[in-house]
C-alpha atoms as a PDB file:
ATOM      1  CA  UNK A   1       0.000   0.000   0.000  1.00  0.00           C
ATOM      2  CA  UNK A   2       1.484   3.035  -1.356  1.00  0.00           C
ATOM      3  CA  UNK A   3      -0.898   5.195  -0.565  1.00  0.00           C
ATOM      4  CA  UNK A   4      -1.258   6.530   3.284  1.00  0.00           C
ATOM      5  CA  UNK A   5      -4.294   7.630   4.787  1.00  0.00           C
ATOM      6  CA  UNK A   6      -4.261   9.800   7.404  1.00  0.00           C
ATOM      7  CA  UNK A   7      -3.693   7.969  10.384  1.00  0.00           C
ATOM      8  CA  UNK A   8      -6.835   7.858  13.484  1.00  0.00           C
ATOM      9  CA  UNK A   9      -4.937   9.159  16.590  1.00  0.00           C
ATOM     10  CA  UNK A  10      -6.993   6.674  18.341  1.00  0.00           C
ATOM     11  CA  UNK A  11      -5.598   4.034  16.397  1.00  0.00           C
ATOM     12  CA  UNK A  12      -2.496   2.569  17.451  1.00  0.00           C
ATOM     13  CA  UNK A  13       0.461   3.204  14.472  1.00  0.00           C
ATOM     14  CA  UNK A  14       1.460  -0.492  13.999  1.00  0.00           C
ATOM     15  CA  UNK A  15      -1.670  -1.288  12.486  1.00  0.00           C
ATOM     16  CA  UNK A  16      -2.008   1.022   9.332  1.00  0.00           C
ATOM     17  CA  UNK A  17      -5.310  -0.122   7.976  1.00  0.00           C
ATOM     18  CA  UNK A  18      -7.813  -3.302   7.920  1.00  0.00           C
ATOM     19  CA  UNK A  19      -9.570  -4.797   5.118  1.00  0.00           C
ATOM     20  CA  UNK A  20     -11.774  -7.847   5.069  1.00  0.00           C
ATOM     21  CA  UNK A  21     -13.118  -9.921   1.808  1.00  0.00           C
ATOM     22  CA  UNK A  22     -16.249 -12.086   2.480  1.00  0.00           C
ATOM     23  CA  UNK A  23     -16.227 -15.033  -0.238  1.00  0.00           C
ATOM     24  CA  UNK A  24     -19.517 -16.879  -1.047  1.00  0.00           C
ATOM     25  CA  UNK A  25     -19.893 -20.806  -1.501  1.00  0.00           C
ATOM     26  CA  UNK A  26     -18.853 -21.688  -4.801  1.00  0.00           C
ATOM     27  CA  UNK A  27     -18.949 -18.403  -6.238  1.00  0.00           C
ATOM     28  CA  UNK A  28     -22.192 -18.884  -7.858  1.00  0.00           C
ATOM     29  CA  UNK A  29     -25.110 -16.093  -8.099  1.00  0.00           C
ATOM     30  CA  UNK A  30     -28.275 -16.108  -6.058  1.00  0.00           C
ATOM     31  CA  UNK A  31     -31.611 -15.709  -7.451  1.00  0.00           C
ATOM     32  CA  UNK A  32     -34.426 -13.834  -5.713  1.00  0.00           C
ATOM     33  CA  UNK A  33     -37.631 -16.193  -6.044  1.00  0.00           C
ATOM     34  CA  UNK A  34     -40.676 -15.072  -7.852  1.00  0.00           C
ATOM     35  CA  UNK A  35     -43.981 -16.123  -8.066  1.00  0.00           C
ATOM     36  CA  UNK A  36     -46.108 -16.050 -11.500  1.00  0.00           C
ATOM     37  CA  UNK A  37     -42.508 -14.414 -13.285  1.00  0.00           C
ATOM     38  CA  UNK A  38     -43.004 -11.613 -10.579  1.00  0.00           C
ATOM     39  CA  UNK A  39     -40.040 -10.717  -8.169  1.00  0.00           C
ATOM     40  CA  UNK A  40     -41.223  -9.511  -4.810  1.00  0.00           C
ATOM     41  CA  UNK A  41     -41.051  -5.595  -5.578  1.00  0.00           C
ATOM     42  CA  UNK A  42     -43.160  -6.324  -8.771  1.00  0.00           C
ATOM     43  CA  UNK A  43     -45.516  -8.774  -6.323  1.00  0.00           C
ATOM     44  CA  UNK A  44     -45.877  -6.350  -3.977  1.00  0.00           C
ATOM     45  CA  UNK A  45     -46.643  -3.319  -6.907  1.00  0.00           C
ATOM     46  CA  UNK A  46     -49.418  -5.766  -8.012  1.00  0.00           C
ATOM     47  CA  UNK A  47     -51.054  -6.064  -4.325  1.00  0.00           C
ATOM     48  CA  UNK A  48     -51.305  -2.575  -3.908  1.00  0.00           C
ATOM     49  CA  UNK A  49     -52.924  -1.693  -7.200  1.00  0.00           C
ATOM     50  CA  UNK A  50     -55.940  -4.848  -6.713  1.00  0.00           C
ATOM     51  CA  UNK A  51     -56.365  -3.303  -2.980  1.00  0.00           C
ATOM     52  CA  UNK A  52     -56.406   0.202  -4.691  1.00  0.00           C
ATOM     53  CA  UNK A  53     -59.108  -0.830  -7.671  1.00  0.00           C
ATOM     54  CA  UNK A  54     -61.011  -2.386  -4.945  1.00  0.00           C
ATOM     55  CA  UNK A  55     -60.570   0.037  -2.543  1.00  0.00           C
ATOM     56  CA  UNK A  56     -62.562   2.391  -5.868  1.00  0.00           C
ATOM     57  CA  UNK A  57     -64.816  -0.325  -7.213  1.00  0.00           C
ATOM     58  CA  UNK A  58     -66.460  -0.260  -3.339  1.00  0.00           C
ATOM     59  CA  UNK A  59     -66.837   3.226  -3.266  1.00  0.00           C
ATOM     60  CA  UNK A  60     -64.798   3.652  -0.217  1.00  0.00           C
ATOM     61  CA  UNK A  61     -63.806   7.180  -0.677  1.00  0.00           C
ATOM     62  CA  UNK A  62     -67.138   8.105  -1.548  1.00  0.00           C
ATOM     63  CA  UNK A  63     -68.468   6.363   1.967  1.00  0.00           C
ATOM     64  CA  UNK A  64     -65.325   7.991   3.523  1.00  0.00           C
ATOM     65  CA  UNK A  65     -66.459  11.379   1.918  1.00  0.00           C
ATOM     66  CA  UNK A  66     -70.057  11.130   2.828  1.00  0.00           C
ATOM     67  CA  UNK A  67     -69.245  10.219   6.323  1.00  0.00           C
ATOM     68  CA  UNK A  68     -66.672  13.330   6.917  1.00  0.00           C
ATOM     69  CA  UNK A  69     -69.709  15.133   5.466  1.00  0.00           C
ATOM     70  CA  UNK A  70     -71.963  13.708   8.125  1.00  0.00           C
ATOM     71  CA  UNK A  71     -69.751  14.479  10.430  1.00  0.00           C
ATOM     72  CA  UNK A  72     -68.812  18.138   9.267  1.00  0.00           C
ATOM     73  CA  UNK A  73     -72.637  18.714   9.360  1.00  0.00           C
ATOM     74  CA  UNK A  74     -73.008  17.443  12.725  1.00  0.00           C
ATOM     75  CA  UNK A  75     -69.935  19.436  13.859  1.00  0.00           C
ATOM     76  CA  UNK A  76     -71.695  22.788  12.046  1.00  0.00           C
ATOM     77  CA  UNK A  77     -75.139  21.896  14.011  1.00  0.00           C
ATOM     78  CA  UNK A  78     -73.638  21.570  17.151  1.00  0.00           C
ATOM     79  CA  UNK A  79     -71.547  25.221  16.208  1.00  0.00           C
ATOM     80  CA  UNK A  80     -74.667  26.596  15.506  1.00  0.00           C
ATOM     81  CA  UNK A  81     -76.527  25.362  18.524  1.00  0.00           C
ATOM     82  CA  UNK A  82     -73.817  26.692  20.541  1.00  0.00           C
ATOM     83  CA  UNK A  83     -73.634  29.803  18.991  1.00  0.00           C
ATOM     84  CA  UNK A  84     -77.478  30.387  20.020  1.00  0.00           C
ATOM     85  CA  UNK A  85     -77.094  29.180  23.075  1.00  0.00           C
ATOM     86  CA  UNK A  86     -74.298  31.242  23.568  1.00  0.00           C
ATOM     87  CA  UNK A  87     -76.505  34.431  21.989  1.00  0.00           C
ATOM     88  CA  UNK A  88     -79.364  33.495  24.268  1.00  0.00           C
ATOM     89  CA  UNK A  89     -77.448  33.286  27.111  1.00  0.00           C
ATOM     90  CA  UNK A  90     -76.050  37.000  26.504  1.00  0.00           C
ATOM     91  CA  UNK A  91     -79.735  38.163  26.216  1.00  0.00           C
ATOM     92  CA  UNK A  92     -80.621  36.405  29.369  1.00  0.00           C
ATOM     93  CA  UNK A  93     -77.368  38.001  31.082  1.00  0.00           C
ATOM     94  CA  UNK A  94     -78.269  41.514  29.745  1.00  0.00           C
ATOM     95  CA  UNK A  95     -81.840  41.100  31.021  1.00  0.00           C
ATOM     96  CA  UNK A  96     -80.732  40.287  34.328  1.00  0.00           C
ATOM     97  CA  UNK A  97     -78.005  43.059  34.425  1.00  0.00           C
ATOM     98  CA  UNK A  98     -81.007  45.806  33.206  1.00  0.00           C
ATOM     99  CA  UNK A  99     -83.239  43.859  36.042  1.00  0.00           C
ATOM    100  CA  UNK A 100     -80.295  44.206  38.665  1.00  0.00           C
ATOM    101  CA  UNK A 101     -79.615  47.773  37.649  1.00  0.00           C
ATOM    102  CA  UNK A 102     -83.484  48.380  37.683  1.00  0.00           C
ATOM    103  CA  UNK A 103     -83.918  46.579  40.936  1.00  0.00           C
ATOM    104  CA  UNK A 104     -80.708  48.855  42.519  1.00  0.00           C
ATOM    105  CA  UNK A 105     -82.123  52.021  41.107  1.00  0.00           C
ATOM    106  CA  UNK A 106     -85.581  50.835  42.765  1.00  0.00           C
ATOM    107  CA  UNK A 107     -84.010  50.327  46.004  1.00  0.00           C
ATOM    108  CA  UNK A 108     -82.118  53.025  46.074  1.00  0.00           C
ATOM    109  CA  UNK A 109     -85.565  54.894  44.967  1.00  0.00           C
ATOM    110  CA  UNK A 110     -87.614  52.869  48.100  1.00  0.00           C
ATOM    111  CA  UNK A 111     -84.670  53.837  50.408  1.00  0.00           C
ATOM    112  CA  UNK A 112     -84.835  57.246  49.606  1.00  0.00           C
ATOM    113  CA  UNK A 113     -88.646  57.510  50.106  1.00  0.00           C
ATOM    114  CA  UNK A 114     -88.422  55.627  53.329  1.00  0.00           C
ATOM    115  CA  UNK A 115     -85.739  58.057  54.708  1.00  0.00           C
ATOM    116  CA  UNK A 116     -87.944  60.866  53.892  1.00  0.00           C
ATOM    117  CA  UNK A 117     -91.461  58.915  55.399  1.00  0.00           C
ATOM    118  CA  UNK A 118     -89.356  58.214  58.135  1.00  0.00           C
ATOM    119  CA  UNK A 119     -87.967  61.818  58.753  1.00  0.00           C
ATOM    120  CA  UNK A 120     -91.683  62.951  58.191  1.00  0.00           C
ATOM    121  CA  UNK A 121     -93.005  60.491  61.172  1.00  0.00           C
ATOM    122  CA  UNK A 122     -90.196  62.349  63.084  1.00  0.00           C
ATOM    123  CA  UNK A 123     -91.066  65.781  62.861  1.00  0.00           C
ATOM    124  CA  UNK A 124     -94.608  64.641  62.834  1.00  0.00           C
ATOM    125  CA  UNK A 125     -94.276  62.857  66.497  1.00  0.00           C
ATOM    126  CA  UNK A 126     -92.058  65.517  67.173  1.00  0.00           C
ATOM    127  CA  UNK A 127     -94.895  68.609  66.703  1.00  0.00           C
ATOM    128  CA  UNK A 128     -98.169  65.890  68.077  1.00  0.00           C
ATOM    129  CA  UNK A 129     -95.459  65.437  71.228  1.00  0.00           C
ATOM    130  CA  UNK A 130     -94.798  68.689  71.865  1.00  0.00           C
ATOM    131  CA  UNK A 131     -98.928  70.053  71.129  1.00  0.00           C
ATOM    132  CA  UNK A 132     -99.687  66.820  73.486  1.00  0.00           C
ATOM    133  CA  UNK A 133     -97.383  68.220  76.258  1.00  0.00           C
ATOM    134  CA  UNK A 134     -98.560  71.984  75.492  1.00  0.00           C
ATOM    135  CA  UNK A 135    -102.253  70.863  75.857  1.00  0.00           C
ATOM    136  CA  UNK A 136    -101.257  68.549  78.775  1.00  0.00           C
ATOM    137  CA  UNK A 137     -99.617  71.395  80.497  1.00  0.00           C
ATOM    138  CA  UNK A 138    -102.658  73.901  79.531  1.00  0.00           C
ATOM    139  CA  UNK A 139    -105.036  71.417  81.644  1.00  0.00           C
ATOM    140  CA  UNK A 140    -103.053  70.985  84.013  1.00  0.00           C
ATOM    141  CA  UNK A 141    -102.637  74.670  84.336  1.00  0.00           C
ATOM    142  CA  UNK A 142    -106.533  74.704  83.934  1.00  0.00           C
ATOM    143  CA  UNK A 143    -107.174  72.142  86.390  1.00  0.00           C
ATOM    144  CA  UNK A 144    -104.651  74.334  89.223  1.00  0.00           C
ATOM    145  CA  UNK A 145    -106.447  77.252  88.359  1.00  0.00           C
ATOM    146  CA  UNK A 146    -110.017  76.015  88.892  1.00  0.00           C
ATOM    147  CA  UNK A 147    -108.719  74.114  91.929  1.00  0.00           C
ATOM    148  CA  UNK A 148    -107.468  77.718  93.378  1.00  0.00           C
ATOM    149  CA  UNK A 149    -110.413  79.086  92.003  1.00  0.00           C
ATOM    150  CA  UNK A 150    -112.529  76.637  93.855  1.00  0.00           C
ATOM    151  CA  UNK A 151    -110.620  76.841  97.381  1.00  0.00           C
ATOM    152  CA  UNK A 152    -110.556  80.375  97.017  1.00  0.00           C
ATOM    153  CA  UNK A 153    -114.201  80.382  96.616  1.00  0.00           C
ATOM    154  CA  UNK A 154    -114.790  77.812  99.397  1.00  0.00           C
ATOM    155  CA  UNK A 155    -112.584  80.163 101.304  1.00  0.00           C
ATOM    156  CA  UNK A 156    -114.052  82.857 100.903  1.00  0.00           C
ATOM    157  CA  UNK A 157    -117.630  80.727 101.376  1.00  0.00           C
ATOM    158  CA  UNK A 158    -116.356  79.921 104.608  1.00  0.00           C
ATOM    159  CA  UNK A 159    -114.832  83.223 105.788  1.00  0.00           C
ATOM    160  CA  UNK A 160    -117.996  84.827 104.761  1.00  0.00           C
ATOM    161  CA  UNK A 161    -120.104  82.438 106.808  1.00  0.00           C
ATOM    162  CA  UNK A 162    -117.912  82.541 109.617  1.00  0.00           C
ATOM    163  CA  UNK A 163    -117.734  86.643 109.478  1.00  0.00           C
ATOM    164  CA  UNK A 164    -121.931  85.996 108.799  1.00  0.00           C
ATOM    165  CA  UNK A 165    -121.583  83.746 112.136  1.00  0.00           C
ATOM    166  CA  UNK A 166    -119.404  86.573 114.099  1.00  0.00           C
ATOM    167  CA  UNK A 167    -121.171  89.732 113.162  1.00  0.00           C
ATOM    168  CA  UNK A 168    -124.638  87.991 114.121  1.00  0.00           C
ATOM    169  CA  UNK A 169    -123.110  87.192 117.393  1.00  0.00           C
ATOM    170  CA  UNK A 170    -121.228  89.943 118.137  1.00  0.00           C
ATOM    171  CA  UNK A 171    -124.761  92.066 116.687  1.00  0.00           C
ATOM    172  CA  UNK A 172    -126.703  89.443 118.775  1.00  0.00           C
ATOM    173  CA  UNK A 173    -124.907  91.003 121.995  1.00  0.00           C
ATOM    174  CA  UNK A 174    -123.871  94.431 121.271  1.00  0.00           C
ATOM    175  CA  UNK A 175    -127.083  95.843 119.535  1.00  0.00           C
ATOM    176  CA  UNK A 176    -130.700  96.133 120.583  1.00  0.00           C
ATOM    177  CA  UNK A 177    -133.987  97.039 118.965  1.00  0.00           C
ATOM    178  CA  UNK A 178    -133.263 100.587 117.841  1.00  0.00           C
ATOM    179  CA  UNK A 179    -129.777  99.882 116.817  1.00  0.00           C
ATOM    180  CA  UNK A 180    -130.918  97.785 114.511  1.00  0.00           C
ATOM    181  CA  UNK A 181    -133.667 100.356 113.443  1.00  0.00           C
ATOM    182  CA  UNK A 182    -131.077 102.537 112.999  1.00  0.00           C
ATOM    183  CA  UNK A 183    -128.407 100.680 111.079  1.00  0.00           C
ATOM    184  CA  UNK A 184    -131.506  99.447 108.658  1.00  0.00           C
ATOM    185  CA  UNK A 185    -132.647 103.153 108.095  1.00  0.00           C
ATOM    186  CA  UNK A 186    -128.783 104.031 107.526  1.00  0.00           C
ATOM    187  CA  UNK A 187    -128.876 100.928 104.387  1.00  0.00           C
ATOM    188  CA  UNK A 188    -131.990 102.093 102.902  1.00  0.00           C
ATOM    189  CA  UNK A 189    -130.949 105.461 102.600  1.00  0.00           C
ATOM    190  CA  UNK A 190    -127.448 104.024 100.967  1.00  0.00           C
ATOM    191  CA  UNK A 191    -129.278 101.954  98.620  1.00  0.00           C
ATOM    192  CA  UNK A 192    -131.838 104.719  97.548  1.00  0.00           C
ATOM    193  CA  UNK A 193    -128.810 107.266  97.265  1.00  0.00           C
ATOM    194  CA  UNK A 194    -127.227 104.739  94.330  1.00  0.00           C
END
């Protein structure tokens, strides 16, 4: 070998380069078998083609076709069904936002009116409290007054009837006959002079 390759540094340098022959039995050629003059490539060519034409002849593609179509359609229903039901459900949430916002804006509404109802029973209790203690304290102030009224008058009742009591007595023993003449003359004359 005149000709030097490049050595492999993980080759050791004694051994320059290996070659191996493989030698058959007799030297004589092998034949691939065949079947009906066909090899197995040409076989195999032949197979595919008969499972092909039958494959047509049955209408397989078309059944294939028709049932990717069925199922396509089926696919496009169920889109569609879902796309309503998605629509409808968007109506029914917009409905029940408008009824929530309707529903706040009517509580807010029934709180308002019940603040003001309620600050009206206030001032309402307020003014029937304060007329019910003004007329309290007017008949009360009534009922004092005709209570002094009415001890002043059975006061004076009684003073009168007791001064009625002491001037008869004290007449009884200090005046006689023509006193009493006298003292009636005395009113006549004051009563005639009015």
């Amino acid at each position: 070998m005149s000709d030097a390759q490049p050595q492999d540094p993980g080759q050791p340098a004694e051994h320059a380069q290996a070659v191996a022959s493989v030698q058959h039995n007799g030297g004589d050629l092998h034949e691939e078998p065949t079947a009906f003059g066909l090899g197995a490539p040409a076989f195999i060519s032949l197979a595919m083609i008969v499972v092909i034409a039958i494959i047509v002849w049955k209408k397989v593609p078309a059944a294939i076709g028709r049932a990717l179509d069925a199922k396509i359609a089926t696919i496009r229903d169920q889109l569609a069904e879902a796309e309503s039901l998605r629509k409808e459900a968007e109506a029914l949430k917009a409905e029940y936002q408008a009824k929530a916002a309707s529903a706040d804006k009517d509580r807010a509404a029934l709180l308002e009116r019940a603040k003001h109802e309620a600050e009206e029973i206030v001032a309402k209790a307020k003014t029937d409290a304060e007329a019910l203690v003004e007329r309290r304290t007017r008949m009360a102030e009534d009922k004092i007054a005709a209570e002094e009224r009415s001890a002043v008058e059975q006061l004076r009742a009684t003073a009168a009837d007791a001064a009625a009591k002491a001037a008869a007595k004290l007449i009884g023993e200090r005046h006689d006959a023509a006193t009493d003449a006298q003292l009636v003359d005395r009113a006549i004359k004051e009563i005639a002079g009015r």
